[in-house]
N, C-alpha and C. Protein backbone atom coordinates (compact mmCIF):
# COMPACT_ATOMS: atom_id res chain seq x y z
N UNK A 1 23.58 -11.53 5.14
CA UNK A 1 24.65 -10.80 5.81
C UNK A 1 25.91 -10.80 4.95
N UNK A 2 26.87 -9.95 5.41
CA UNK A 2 27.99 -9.58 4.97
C UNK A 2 29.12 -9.87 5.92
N UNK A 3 30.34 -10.03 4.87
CA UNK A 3 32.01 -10.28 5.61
C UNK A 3 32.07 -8.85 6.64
N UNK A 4 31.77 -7.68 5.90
CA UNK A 4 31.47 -6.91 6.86
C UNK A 4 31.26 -6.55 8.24
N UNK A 5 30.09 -7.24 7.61
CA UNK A 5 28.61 -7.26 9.27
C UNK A 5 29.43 -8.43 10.09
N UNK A 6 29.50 -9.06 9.28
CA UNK A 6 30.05 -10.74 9.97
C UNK A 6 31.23 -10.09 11.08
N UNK A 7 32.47 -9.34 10.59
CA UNK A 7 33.29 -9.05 11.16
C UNK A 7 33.23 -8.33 12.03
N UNK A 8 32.63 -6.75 12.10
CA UNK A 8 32.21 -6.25 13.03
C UNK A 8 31.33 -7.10 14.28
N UNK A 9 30.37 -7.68 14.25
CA UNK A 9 29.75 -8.63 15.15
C UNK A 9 30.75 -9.45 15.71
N UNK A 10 31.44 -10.40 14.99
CA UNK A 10 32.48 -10.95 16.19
C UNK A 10 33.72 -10.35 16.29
N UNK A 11 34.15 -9.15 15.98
CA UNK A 11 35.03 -7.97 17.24
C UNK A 11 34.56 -7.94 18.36
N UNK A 12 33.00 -7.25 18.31
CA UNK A 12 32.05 -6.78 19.32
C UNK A 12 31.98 -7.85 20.32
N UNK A 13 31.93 -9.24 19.64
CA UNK A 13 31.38 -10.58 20.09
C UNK A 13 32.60 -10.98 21.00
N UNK A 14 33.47 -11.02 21.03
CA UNK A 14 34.64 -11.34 21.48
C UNK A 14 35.40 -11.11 22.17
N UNK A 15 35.40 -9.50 21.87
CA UNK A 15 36.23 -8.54 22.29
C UNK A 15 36.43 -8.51 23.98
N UNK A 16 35.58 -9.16 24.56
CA UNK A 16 35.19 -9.18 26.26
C UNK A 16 35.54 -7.41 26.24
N UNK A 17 34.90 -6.76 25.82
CA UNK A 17 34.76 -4.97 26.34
C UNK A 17 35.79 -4.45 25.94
N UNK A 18 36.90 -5.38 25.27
CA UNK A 18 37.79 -4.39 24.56
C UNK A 18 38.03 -4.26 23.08
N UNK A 19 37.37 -3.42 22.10
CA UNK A 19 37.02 -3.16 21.11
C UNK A 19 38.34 -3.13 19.98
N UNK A 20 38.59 -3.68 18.88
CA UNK A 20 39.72 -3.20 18.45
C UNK A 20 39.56 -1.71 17.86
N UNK A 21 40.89 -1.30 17.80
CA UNK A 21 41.38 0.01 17.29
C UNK A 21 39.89 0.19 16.54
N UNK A 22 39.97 2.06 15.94
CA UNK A 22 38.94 1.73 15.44
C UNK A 22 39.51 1.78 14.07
N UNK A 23 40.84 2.74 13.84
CA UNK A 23 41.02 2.89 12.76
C UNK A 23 41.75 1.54 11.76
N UNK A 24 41.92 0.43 12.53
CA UNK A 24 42.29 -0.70 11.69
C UNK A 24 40.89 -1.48 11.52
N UNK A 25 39.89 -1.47 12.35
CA UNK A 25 38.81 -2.18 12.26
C UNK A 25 38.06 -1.78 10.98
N UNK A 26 38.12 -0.49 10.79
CA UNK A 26 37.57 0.48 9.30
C UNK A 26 38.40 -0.34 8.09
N UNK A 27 40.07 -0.11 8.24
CA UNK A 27 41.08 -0.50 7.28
C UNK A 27 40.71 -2.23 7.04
N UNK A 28 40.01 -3.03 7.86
CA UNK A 28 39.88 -4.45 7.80
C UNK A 28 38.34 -4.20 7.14
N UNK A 29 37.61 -3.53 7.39
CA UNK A 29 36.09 -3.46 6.87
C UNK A 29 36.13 -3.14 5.71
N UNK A 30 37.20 -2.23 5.09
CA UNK A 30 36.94 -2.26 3.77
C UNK A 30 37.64 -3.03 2.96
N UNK A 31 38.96 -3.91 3.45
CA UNK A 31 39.01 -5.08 2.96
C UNK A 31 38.29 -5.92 2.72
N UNK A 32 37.00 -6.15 3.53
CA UNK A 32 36.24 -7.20 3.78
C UNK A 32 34.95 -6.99 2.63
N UNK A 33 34.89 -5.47 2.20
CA UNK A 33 34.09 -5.19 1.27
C UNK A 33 34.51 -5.50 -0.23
N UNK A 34 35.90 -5.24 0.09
CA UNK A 34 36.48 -5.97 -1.61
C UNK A 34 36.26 -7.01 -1.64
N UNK A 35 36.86 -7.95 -0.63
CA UNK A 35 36.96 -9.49 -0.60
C UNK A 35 35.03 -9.84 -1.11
N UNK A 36 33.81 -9.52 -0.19
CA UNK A 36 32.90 -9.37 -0.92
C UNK A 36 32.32 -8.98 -2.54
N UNK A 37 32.96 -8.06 -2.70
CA UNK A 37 32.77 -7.47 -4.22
C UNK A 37 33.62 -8.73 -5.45
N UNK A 38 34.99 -9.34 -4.91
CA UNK A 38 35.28 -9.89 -5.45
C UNK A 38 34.53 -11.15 -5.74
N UNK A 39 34.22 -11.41 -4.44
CA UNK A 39 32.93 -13.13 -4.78
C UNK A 39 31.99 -12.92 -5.67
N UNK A 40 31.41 -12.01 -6.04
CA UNK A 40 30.39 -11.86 -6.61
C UNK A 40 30.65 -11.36 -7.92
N UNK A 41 31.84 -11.01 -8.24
CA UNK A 41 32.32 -10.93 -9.55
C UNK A 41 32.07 -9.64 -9.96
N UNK A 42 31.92 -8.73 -8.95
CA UNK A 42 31.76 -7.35 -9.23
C UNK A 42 32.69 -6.41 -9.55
N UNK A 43 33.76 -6.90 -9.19
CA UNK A 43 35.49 -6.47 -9.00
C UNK A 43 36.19 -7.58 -9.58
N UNK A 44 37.44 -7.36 -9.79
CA UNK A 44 38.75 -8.43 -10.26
C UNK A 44 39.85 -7.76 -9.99
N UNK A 45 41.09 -8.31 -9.59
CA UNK A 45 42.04 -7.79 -9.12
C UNK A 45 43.34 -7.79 -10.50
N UNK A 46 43.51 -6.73 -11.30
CA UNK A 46 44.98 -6.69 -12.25
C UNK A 46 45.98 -6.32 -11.80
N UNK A 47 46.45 -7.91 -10.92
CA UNK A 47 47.78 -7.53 -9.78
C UNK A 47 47.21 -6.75 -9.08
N UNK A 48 47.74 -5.83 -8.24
CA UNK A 48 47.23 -4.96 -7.28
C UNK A 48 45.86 -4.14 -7.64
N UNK A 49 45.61 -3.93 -9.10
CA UNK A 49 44.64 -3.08 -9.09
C UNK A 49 43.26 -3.31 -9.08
N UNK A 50 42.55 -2.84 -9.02
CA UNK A 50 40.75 -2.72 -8.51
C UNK A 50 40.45 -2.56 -10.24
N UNK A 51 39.63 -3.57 -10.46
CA UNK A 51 39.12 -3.57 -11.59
C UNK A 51 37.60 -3.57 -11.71
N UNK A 52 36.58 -2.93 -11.73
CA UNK A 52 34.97 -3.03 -11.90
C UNK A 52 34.85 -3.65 -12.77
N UNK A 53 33.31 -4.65 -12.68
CA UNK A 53 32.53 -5.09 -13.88
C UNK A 53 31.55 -4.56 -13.95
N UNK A 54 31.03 -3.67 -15.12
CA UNK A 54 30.53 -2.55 -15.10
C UNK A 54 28.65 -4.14 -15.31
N UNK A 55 28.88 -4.62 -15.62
CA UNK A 55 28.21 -5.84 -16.25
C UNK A 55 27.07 -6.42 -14.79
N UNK A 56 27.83 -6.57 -13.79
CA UNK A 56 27.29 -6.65 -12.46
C UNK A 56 26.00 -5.81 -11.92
N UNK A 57 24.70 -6.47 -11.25
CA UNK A 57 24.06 -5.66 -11.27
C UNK A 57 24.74 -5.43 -9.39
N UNK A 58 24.28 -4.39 -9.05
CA UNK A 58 24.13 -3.46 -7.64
C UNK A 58 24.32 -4.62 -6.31
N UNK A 59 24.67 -4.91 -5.83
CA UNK A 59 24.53 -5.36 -4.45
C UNK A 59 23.29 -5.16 -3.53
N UNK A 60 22.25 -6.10 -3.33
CA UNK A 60 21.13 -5.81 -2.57
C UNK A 60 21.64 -4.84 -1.16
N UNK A 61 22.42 -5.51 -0.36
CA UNK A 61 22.94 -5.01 0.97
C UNK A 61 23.34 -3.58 0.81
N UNK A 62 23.08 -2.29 1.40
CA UNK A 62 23.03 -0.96 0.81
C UNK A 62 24.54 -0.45 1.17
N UNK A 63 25.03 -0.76 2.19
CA UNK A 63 26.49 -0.48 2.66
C UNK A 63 27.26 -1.33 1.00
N UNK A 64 27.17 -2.25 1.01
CA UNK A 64 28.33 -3.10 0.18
C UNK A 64 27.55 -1.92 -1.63
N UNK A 65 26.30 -1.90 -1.56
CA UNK A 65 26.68 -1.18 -2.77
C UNK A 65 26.75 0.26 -3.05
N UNK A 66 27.04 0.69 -1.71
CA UNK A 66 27.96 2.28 -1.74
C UNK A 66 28.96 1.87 -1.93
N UNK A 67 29.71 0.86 -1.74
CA UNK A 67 31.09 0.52 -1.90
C UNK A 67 31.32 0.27 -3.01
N UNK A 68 30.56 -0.53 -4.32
CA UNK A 68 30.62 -1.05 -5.34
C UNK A 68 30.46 0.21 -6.04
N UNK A 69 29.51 0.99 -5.76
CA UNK A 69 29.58 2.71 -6.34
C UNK A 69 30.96 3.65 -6.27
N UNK A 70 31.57 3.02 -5.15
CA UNK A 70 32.84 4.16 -5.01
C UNK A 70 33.77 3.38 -5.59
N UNK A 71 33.71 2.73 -6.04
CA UNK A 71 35.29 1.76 -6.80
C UNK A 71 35.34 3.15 -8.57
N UNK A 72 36.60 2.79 -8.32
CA UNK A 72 37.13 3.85 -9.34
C UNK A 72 37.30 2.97 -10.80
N UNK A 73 36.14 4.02 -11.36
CA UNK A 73 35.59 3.03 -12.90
C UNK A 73 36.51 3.04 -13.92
N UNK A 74 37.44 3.99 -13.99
CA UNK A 74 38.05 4.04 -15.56
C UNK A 74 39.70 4.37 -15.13
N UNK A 75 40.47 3.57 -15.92
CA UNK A 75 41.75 3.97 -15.77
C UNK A 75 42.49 4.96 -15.36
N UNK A 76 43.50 5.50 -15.09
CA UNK A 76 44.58 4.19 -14.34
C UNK A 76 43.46 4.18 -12.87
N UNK A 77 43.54 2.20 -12.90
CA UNK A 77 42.18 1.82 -11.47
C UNK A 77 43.57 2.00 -9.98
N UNK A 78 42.35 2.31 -8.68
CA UNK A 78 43.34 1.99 -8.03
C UNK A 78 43.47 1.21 -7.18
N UNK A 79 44.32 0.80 -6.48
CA UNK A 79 45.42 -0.04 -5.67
C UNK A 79 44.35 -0.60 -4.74
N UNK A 80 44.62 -1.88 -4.27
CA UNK A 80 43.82 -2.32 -3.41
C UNK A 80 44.13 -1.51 -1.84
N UNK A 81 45.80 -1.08 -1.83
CA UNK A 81 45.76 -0.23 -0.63
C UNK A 81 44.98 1.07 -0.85
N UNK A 82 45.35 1.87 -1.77
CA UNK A 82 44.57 3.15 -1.91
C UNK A 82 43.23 3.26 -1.43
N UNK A 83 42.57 1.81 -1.97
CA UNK A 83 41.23 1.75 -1.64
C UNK A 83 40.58 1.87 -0.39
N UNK A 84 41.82 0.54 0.61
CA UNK A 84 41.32 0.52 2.05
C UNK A 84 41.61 2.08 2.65
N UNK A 85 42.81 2.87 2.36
CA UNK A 85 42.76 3.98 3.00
C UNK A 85 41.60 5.19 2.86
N UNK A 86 40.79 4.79 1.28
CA UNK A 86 39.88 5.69 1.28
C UNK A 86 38.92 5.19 1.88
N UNK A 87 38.34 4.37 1.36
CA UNK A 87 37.42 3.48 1.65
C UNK A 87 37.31 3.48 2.70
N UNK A 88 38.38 3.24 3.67
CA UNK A 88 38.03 2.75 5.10
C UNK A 88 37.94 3.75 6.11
N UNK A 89 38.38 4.83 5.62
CA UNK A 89 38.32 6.33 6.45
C UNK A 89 36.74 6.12 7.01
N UNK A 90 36.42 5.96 8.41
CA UNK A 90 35.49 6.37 9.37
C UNK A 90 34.66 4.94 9.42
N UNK A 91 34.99 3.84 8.64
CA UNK A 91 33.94 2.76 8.52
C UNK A 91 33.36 2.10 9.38
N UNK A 92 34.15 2.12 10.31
CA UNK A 92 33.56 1.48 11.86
C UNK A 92 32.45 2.16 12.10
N UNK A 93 32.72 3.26 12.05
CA UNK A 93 31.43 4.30 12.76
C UNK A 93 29.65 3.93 11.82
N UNK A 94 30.37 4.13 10.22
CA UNK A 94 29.38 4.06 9.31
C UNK A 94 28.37 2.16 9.53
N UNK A 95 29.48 1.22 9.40
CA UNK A 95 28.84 -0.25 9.79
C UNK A 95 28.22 0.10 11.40
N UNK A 96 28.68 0.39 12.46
CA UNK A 96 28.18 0.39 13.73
C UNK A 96 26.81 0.96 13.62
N UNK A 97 26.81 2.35 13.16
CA UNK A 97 25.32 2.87 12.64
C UNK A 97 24.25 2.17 11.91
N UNK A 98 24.57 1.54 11.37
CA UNK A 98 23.91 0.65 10.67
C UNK A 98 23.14 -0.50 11.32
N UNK A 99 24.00 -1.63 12.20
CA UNK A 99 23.47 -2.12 12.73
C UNK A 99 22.76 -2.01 13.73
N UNK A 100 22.74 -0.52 14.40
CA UNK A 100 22.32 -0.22 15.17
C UNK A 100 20.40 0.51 15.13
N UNK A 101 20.65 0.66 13.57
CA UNK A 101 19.83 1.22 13.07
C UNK A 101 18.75 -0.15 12.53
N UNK A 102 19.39 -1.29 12.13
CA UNK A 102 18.66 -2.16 12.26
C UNK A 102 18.47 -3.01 13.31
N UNK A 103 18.12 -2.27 14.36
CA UNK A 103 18.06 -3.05 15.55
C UNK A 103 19.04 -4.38 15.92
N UNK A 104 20.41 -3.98 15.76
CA UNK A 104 20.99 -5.64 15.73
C UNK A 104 22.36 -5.23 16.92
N UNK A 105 22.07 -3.76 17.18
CA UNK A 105 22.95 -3.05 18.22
C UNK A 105 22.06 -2.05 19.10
N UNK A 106 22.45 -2.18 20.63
CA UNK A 106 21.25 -1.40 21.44
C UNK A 106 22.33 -0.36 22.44
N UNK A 107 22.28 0.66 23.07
CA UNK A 107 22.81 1.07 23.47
C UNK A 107 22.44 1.60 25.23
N UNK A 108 22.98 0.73 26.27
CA UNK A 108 22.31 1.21 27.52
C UNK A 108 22.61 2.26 28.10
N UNK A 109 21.19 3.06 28.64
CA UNK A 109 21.20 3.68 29.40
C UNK A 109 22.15 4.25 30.55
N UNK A 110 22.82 5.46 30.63
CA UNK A 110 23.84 5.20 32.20
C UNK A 110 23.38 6.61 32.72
N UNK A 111 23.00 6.31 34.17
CA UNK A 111 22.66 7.49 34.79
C UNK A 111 23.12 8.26 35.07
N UNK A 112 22.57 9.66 35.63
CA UNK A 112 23.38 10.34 35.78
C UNK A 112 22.81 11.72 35.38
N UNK A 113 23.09 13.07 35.35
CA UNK A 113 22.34 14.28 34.49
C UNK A 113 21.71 14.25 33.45
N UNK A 114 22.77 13.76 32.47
CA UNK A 114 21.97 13.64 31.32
C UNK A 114 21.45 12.43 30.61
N UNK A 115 21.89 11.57 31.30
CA UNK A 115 21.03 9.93 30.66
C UNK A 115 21.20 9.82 29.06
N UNK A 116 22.97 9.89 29.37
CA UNK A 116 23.53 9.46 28.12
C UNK A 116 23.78 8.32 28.27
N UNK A 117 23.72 7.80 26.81
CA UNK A 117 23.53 6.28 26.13
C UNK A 117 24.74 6.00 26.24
N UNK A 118 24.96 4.85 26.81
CA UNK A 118 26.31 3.80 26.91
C UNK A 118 26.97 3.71 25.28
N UNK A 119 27.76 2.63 25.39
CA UNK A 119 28.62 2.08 24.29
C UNK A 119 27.32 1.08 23.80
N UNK A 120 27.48 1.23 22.37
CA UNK A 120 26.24 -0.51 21.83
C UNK A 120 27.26 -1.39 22.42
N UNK A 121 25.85 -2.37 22.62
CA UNK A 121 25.44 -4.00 22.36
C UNK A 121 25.05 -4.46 21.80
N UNK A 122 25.60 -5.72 21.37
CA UNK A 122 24.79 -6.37 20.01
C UNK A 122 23.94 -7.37 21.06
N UNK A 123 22.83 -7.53 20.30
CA UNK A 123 21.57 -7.97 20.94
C UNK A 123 21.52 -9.48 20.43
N UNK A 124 20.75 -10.36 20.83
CA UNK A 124 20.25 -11.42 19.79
C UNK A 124 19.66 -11.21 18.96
N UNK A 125 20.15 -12.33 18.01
CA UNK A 125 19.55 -11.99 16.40
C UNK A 125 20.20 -13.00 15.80
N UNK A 126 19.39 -13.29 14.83
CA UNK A 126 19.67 -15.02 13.36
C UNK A 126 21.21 -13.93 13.12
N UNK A 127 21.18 -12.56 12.99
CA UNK A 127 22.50 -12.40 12.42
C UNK A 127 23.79 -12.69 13.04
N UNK A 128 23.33 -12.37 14.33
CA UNK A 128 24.51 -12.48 15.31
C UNK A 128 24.70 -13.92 15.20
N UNK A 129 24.01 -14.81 15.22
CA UNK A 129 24.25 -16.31 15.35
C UNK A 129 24.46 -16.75 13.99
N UNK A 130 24.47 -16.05 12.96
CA UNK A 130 25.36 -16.45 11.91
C UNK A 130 26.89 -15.87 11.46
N UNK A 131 26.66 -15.03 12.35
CA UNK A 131 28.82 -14.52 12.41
C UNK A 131 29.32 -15.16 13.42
N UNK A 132 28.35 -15.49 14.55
CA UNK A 132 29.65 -16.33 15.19
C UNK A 132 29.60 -17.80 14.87
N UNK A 133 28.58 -18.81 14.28
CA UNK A 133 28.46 -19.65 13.35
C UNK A 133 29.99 -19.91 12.38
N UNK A 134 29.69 -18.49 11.89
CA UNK A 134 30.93 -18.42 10.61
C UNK A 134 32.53 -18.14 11.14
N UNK A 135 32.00 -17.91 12.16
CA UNK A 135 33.55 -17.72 12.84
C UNK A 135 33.67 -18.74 13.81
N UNK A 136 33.13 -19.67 13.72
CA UNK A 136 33.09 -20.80 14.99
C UNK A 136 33.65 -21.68 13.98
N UNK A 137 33.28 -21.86 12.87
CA UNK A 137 34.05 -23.01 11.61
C UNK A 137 35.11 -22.47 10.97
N UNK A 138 35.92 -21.71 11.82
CA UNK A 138 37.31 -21.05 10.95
C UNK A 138 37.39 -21.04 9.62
N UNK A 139 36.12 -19.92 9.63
CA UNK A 139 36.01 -19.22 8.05
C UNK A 139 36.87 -18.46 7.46
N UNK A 140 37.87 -18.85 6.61
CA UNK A 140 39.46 -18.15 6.48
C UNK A 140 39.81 -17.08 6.34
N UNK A 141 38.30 -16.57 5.78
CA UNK A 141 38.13 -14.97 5.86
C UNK A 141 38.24 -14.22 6.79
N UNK A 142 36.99 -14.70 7.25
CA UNK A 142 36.49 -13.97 8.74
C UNK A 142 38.12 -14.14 10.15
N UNK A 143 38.13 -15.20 9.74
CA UNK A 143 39.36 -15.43 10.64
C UNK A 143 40.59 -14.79 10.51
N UNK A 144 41.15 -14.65 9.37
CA UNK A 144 42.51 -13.91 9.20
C UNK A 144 41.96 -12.23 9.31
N UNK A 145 40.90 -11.69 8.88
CA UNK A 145 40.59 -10.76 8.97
C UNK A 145 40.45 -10.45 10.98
N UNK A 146 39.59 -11.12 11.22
CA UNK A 146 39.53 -10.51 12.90
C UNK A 146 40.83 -10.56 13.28
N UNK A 147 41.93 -11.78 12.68
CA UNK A 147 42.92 -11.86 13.82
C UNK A 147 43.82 -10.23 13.51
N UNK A 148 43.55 -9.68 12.48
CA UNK A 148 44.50 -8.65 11.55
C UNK A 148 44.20 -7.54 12.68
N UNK A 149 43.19 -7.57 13.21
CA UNK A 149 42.74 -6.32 13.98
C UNK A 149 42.96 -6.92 15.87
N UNK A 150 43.56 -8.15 15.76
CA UNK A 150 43.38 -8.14 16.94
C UNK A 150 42.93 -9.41 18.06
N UNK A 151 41.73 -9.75 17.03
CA UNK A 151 40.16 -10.68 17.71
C UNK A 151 41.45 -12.14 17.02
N UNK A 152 40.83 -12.88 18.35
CA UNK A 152 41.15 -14.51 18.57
C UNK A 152 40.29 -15.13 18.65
N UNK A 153 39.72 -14.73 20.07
CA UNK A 153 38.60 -15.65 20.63
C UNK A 153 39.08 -17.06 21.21
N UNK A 154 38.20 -17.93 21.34
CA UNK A 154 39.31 -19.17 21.36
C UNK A 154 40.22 -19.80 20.59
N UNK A 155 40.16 -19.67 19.57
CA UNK A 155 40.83 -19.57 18.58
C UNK A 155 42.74 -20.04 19.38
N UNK A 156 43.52 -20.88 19.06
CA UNK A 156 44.69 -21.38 19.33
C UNK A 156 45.92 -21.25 18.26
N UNK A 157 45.49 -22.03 17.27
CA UNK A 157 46.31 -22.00 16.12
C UNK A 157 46.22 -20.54 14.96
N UNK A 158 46.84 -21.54 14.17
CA UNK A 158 46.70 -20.35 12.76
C UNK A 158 46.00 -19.89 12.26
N UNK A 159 45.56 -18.90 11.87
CA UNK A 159 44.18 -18.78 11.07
C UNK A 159 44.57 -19.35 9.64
N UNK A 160 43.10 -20.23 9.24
CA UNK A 160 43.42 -21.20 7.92
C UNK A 160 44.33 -20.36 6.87
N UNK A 161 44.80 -21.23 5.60
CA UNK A 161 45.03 -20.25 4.68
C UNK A 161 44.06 -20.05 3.14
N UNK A 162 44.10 -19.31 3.39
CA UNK A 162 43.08 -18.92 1.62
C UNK A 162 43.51 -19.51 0.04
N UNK A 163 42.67 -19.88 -0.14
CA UNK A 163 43.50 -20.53 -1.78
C UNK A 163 43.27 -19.15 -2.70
N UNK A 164 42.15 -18.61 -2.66
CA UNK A 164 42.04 -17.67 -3.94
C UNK A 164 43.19 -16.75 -3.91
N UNK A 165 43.84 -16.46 -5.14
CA UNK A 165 45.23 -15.45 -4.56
C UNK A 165 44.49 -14.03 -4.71
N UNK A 166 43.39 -13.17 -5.56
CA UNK A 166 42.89 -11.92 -4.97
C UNK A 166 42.74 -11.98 -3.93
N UNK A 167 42.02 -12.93 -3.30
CA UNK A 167 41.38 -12.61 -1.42
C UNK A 167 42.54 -12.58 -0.83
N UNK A 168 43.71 -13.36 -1.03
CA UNK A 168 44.94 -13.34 -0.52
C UNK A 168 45.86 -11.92 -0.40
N UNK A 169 45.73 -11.43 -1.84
CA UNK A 169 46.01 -10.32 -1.89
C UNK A 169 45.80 -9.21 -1.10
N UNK A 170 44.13 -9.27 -0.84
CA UNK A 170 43.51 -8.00 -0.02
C UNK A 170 43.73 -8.17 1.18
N UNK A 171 43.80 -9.76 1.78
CA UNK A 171 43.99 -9.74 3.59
C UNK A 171 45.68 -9.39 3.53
N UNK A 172 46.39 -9.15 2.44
CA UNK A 172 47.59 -9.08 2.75
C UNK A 172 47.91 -7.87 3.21
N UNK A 173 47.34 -6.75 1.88
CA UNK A 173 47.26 -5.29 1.89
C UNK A 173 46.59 -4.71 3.61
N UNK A 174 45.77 -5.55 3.86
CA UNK A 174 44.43 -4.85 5.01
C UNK A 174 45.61 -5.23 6.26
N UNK A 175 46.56 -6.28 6.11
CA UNK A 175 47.54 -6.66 7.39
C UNK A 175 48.61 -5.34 7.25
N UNK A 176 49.19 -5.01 5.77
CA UNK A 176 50.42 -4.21 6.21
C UNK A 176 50.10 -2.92 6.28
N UNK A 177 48.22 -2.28 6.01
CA UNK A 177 47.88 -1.00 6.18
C UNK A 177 47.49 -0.99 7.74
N UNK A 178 47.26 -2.03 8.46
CA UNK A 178 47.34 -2.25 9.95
C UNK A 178 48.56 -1.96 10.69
N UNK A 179 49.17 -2.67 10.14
CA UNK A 179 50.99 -2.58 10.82
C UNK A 179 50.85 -0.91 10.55
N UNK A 180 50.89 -0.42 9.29
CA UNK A 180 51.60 0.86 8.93
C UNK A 180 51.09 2.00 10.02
N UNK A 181 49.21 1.65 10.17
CA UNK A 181 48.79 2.57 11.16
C UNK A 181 49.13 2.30 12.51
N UNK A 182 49.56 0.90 12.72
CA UNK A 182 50.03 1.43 14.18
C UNK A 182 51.51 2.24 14.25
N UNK A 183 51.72 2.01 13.13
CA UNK A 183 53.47 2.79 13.38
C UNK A 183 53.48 4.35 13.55
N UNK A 184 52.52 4.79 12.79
CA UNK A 184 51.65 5.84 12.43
C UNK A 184 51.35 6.49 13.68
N UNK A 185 50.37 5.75 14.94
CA UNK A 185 50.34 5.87 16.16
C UNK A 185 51.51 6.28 17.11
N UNK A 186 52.26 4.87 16.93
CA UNK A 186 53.67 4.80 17.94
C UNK A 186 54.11 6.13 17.76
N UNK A 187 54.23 6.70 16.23
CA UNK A 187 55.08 8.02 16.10
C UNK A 187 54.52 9.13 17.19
N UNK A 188 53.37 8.96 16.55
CA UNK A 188 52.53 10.23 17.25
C UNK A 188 52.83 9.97 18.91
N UNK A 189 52.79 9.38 19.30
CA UNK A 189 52.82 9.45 21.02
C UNK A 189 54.29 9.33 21.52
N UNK A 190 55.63 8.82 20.57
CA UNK A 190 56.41 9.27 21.25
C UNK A 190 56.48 11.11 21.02
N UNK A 191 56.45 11.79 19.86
CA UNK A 191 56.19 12.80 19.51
C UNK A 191 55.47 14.07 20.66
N UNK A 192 54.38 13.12 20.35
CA UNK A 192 53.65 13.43 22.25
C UNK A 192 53.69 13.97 23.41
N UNK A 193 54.94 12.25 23.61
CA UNK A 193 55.30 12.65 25.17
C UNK A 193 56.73 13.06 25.04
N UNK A 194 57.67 13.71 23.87
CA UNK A 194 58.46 14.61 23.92
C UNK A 194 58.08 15.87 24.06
N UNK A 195 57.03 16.12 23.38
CA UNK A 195 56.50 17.59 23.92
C UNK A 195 56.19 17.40 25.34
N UNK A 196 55.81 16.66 26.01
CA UNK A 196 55.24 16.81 27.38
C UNK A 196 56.61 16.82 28.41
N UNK A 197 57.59 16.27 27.96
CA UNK A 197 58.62 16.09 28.71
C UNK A 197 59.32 17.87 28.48
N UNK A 198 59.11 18.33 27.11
CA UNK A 198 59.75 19.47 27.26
C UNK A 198 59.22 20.52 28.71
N UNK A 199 57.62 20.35 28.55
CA UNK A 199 57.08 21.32 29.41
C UNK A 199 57.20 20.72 30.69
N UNK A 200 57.39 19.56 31.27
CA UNK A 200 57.56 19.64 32.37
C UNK A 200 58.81 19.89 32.88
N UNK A 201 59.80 20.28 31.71
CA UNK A 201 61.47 20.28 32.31
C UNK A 201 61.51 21.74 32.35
N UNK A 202 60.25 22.83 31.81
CA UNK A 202 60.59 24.20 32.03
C UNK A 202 60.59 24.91 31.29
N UNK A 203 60.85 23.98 30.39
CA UNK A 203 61.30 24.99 28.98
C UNK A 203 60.39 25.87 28.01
């Protein structure tokens, strides 16, 4: 398994039915794919930038090495934010499919005309019991990452702190491209409900 998979599973896991955002959960997933790429020495960070090792072979896991495929090979590299904003455009959807596709998410039945499929569930599985495993031993990753989107759990205190300063780097970037999209939001809905206030005053 993956920081990824890991993370998505305890959102899902946690969440008691309330899912985080989706568009920071994407912006945290593809943090979580660098932070991956970086362990494995597939990536290196020059200051902010995304550096490939062309030297690295492929990532078994097929999600993490579409990701290792889309890193931008030749100069000027880019930004670890640039990345999460590309990168992370729709990712929730793309990881959710996935697990769902490997049987590790099920989706119930709700009646009715057309006997459309509920919201997934993650099912039992060695995987599921190794993300919340990894998130039960305040894995500094997994932990600063869920809390970025949201997820606690029981969780009380701080989430640990990271020694490596790249990984540091990326949960930093994946926190202030979080902040930025909710501001992003806030705009849009006061925006919103000024238009709505116009039309109900007549105008």
């Amino acid at each position: 398994m993956t920081t990824p998979r890991d993370l998505l599973i305890v959102t899902m896991d946690t969440a008691a039915g309330q899912l985080a955002e989706k568009g920071d959960l994407s912006l945290a997933l593809a943090g979580a794919e660098a932070i991956d790429l970086l362990g494995t020495r597939a990536i290196r960070l020059d200051g902010d930038l995304i550096v490939p090792d062309d030297d690295r072979p492929a990532p078994t896991d097929r999600l993490m090495a579409e990701a290792a495929s889309s890193i931008v090979q030749e100069e000027p590299y880019e930004s670890v934010t640039d990345w999460l904003w590309r990168r992370g455009r729709g990712l929730s959807a793309v990881y959710e499919a996935a697990l769902e596709e490997e049987g590790l998410l099920a989706r119930q039945r709700r009646r009715g005309l057309s006997f459309r499929a509920g919201n997934p569930e993650l099912v039992e599985s060695p995987a599921r019991r190794r993300a919340v495993d990894r998130w039960a031993s305040d894995d500094p990753v997994l932990a600063n990452l869920a809390e970025t989107v949201g997820v606690r759990g029981e969780r009380t205190g701080d989430s640990p702190d990271v020694a490596d300063d790249a990984v540091a780097t990326v949960l930093a970037a994946v926190s202030d491209a979080v902040v930025e999209l909710a501001s992003v939001r806030q705009r849009r809905a006061i925006d919103e409900a000024a238009f709505d206030n116009i039309w109900r005053g007549g105008v």
